[in-house]
Protein backbone atom coordinates (compact mmCIF):
# COMPACT_ATOMS: atom_id res chain seq x y z
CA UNK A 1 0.00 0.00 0.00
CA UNK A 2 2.82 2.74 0.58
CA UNK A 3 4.49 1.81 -2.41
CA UNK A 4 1.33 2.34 -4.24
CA UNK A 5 0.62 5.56 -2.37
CA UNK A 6 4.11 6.98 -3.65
CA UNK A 7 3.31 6.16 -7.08
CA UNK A 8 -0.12 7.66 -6.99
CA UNK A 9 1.61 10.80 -5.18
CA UNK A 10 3.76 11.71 -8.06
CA UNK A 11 1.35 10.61 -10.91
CA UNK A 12 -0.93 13.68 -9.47
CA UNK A 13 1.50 15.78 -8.07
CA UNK A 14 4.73 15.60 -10.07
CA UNK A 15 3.26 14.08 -13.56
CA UNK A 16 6.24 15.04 -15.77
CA UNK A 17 8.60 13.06 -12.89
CA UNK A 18 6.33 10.30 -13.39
CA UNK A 19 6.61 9.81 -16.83
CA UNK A 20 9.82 10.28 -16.74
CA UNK A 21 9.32 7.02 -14.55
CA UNK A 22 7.85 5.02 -16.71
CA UNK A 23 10.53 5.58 -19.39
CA UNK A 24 12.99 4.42 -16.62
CA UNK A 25 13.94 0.71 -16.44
CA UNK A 26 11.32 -1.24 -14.16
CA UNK A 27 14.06 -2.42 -12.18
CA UNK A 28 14.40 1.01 -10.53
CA UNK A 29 10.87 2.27 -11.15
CA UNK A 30 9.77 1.92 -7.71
CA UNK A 31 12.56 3.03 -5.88
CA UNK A 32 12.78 6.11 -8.29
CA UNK A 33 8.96 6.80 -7.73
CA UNK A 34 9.69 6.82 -3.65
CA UNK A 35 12.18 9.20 -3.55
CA UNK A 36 10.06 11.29 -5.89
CA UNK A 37 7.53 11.19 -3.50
CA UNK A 38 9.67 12.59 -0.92
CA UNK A 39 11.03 14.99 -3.06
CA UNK A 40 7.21 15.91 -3.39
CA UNK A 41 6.38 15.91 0.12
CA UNK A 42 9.04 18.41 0.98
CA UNK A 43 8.49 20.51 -1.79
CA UNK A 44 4.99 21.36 -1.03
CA UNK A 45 6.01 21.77 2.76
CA UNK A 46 6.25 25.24 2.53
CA UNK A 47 2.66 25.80 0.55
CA UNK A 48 0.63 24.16 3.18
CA UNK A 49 0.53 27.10 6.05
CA UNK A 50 1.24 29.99 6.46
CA UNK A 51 2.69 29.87 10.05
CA UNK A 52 6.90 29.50 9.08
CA UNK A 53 7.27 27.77 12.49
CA UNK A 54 4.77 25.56 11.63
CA UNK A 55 6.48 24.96 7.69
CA UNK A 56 10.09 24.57 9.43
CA UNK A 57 9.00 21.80 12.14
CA UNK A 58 7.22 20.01 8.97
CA UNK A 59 10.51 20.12 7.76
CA UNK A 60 12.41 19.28 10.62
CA UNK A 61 10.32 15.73 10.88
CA UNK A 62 10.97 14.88 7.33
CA UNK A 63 15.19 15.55 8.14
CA UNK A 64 14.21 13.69 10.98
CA UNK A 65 12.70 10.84 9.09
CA UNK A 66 15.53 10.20 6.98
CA UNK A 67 18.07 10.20 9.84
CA UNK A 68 16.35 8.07 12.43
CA UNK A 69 17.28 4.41 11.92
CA UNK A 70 13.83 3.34 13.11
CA UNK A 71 10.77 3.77 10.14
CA UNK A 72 7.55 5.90 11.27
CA UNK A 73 4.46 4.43 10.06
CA UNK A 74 3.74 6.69 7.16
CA UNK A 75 2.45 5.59 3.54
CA UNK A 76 6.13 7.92 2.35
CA UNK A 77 8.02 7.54 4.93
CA UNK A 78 8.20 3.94 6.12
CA UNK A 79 9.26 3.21 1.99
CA UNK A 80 11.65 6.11 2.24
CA UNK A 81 13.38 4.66 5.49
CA UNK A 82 13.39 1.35 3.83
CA UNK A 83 15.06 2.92 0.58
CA UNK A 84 17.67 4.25 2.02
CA UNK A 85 18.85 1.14 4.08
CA UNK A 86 18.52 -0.58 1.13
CA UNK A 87 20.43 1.69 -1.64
CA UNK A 88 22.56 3.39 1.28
CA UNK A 89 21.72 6.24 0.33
CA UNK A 90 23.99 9.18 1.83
CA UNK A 91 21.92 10.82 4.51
CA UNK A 92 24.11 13.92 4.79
CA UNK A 93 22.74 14.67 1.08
CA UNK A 94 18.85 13.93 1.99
CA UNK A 95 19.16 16.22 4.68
CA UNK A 96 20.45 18.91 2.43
CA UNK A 97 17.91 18.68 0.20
CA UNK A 98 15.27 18.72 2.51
CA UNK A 99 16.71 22.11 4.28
CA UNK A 100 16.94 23.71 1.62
CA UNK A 101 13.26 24.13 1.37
CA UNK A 102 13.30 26.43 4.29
CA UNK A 103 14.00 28.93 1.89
CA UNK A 104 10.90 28.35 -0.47
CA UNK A 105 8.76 29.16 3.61
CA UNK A 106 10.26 32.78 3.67
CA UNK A 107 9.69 36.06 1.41
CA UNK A 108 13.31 36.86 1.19
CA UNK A 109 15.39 37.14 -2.15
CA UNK A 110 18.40 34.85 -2.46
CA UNK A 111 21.54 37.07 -1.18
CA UNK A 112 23.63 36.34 -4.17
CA UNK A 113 23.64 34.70 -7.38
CA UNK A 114 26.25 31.88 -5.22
CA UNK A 115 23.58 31.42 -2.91
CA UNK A 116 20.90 30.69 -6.03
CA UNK A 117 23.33 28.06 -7.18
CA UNK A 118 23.39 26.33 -3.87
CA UNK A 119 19.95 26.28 -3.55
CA UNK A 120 19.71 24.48 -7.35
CA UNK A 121 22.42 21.94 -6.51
CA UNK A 122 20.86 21.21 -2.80
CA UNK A 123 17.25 20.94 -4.63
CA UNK A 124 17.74 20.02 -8.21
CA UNK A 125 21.47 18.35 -7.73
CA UNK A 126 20.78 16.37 -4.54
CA UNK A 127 17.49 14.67 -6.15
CA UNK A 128 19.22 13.90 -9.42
CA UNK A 129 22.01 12.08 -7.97
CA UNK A 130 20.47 10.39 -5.64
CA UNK A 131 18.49 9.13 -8.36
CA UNK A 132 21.58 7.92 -9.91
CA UNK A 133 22.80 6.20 -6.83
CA UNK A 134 19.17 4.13 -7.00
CA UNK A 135 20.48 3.66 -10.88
CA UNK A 136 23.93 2.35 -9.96
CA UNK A 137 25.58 4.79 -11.37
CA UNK A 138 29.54 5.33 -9.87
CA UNK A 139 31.00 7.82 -7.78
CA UNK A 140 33.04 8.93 -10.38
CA UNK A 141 29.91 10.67 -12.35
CA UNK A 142 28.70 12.62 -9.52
CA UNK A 143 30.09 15.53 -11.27
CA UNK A 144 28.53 14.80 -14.54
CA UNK A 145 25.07 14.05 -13.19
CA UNK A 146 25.10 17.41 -11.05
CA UNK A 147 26.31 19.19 -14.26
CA UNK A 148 22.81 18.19 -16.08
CA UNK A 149 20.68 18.55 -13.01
CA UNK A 150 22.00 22.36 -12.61
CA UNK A 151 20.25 22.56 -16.31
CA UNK A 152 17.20 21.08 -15.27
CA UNK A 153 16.98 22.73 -12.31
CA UNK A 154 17.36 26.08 -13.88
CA UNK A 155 14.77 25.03 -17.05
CA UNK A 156 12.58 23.97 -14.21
CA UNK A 157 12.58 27.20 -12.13
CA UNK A 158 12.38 29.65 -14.95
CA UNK A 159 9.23 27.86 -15.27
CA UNK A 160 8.23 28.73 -12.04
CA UNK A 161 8.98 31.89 -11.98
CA UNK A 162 5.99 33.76 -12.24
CA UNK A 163 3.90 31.56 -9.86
CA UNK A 164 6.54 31.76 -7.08
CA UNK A 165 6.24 35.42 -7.53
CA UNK A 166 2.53 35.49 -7.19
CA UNK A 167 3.31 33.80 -3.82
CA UNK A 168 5.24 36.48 -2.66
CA UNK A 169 8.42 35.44 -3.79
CA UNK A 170 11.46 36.69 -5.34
CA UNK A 171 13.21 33.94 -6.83
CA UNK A 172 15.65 35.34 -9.00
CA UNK A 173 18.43 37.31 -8.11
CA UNK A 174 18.03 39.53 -11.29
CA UNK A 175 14.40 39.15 -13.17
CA UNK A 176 15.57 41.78 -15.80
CA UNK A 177 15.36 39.92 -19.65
CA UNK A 178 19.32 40.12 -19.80
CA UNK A 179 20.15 38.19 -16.71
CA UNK A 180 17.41 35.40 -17.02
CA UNK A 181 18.93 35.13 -20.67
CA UNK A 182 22.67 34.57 -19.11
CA UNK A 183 21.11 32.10 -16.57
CA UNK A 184 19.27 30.45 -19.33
CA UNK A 185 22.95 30.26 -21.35
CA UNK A 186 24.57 29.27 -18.01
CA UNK A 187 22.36 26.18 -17.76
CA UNK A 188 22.96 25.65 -21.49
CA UNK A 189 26.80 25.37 -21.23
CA UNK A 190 26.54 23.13 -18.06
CA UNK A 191 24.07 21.25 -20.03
CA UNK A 192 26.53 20.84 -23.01
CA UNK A 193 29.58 20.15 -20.27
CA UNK A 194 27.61 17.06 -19.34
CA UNK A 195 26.68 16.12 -22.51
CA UNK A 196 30.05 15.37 -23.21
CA UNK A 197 30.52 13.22 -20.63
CA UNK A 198 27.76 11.11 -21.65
CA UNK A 199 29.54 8.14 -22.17
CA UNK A 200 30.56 7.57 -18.85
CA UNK A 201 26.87 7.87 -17.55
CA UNK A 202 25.43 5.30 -18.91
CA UNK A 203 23.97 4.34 -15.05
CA UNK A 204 22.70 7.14 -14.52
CA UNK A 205 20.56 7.50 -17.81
CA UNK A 206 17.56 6.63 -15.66
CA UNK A 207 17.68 9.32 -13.78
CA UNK A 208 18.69 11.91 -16.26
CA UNK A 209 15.06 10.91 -17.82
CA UNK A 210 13.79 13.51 -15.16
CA UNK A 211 15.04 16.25 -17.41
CA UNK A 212 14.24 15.73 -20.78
CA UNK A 213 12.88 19.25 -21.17
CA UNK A 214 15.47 20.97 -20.13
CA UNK A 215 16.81 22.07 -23.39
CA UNK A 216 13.83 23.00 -24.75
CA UNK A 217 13.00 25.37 -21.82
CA UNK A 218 16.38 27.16 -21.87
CA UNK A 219 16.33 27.25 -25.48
CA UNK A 220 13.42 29.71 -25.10
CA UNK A 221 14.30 30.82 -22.56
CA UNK A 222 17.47 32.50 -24.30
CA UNK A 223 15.42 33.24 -27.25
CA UNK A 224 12.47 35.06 -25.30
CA UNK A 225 13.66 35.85 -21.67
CA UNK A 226 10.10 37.51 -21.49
CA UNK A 227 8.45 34.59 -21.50
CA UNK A 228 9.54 33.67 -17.77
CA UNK A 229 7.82 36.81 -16.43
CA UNK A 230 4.81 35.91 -17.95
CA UNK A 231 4.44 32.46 -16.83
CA UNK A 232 4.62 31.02 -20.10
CA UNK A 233 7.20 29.23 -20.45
CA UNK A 234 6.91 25.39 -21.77
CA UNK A 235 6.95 23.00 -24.55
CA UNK A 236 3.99 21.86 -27.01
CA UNK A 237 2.51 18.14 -25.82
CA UNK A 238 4.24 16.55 -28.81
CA UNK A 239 7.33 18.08 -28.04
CA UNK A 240 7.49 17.30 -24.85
CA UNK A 241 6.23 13.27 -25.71
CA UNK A 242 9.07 13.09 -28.22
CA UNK A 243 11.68 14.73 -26.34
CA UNK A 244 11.00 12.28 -23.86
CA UNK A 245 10.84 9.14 -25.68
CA UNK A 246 13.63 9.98 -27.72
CA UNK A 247 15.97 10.30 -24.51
CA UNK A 248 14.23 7.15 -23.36
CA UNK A 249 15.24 4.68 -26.87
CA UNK A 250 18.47 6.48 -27.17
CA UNK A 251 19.83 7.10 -24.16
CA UNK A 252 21.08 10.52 -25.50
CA UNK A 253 20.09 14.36 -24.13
């Protein structure tokens, strides 16, 4: 039942993850699909009050759950704890991930544009290598994967944006059309940095499905900065199912 309930969590609340799932090898479908849902769980942390002490001890139980060696009987958690016994997943890099939500409870900008990256590899990095680790993939491509994940993490929050602002957010350290365009080409070159290290990622292909739109976002994103402002940012429905299915037979992005 609480592998079914992680599934079901990301098929409503993270569909482009999911699919990204089912392109995945069934071998690590299920594992990927519970650390999604945790991913999920965290994420939405913030959205769910408005009380910040209230956000921050939500948070606090889920960097509890993953550091405790004893599960709690949750339909996420108790999968989650058994996960990470399992894969051995590091917990230093769960907790990281899951802190760095506390910035999504607060109105405050990002101080710098070092902080933003932090935030992207803590959020963005941290899931996408972890996901690798479920995949098998080596040490040695840790680089690599994080590399790709700063892309999709970037293509991701450009898209974003606009609703983060209508929260009362300021998520970008410089909104103006030229600076989203040199994040956008940031992301690109990191993108194209990994890309050439594809080779020596084969394990982690799995988990690299997770990002198949990334070039296609930033790729606008360069081309029409303006379109992050106004919230309308994204691919077509067949671009997006043949980006996706393309990464999935070939094993290219």
């Amino acid at each position: 039942m609480s592998q079914s309930a992680c599934s079901e969590r990301v098929q409503k609340g993270d569909p482009d993850r999911f699919l990204a799932t089912l392109a995945a090898p069934k071998t690590c479908r299920e594992d990927l699909l519970t650390l999604y849902a945790l991913n999920l769980e965290v994420a939405r942390v913030p959205w769910l009050t408005k009380e910040t002490m209230i956000a921050e001890m939500r948070l606090q139980w889920w960097r509890d759950v993953v550091a405790e060696p004893i599960a709690r009987a949750h339909e996420v958690a108790a999968p989650v704890h058994d996960l990470i016994q399992r894969a051995n997943l590091p917990v230093d890099v769960l907790d990281q991930m899951i802190a760095a939500r506390l910035w999504d409870i607060y109105p405050d900008p990002f101080e710098d544009l070092a902080a933003f990256d932090l935030y992207i590899d803590h959020t963005s990095g941290h899931l996408m290598w972890l996901a690798a680790l479920i995949c098998g993939a080596p040490a040695t491509c840790e680089g690599m994967v994080r590399d790709f994940a700063f892309a999709a993490g970037i293509a991701n929050f450009l898209r974003a944006a606009s609703d983060l602002e209508s929260r009362g957010r300021r998520p970008l350290v410089d909104g103006r059309a030229p600076a989203v365009r040199d994040l956008a080409q940031r992301a690109l070159d990191r993108l194209s940095i990994a890309r050439l290290n594809r080779r020596r990622m084969v394990r982690a292909a799995p988990a690299l499905l997770a990002g198949w739109q990334a070039q296609g976002l930033l790729k606008q994103a360069v081309a029409e900065p303006s379109l992050v402002g106004l919230g309308a940012l994204g691919l077509s429905e067949f671009s997006r199912r043949k980006s996706l299915a393309w990464q999935a037979i070939t094993g290219r992005f």
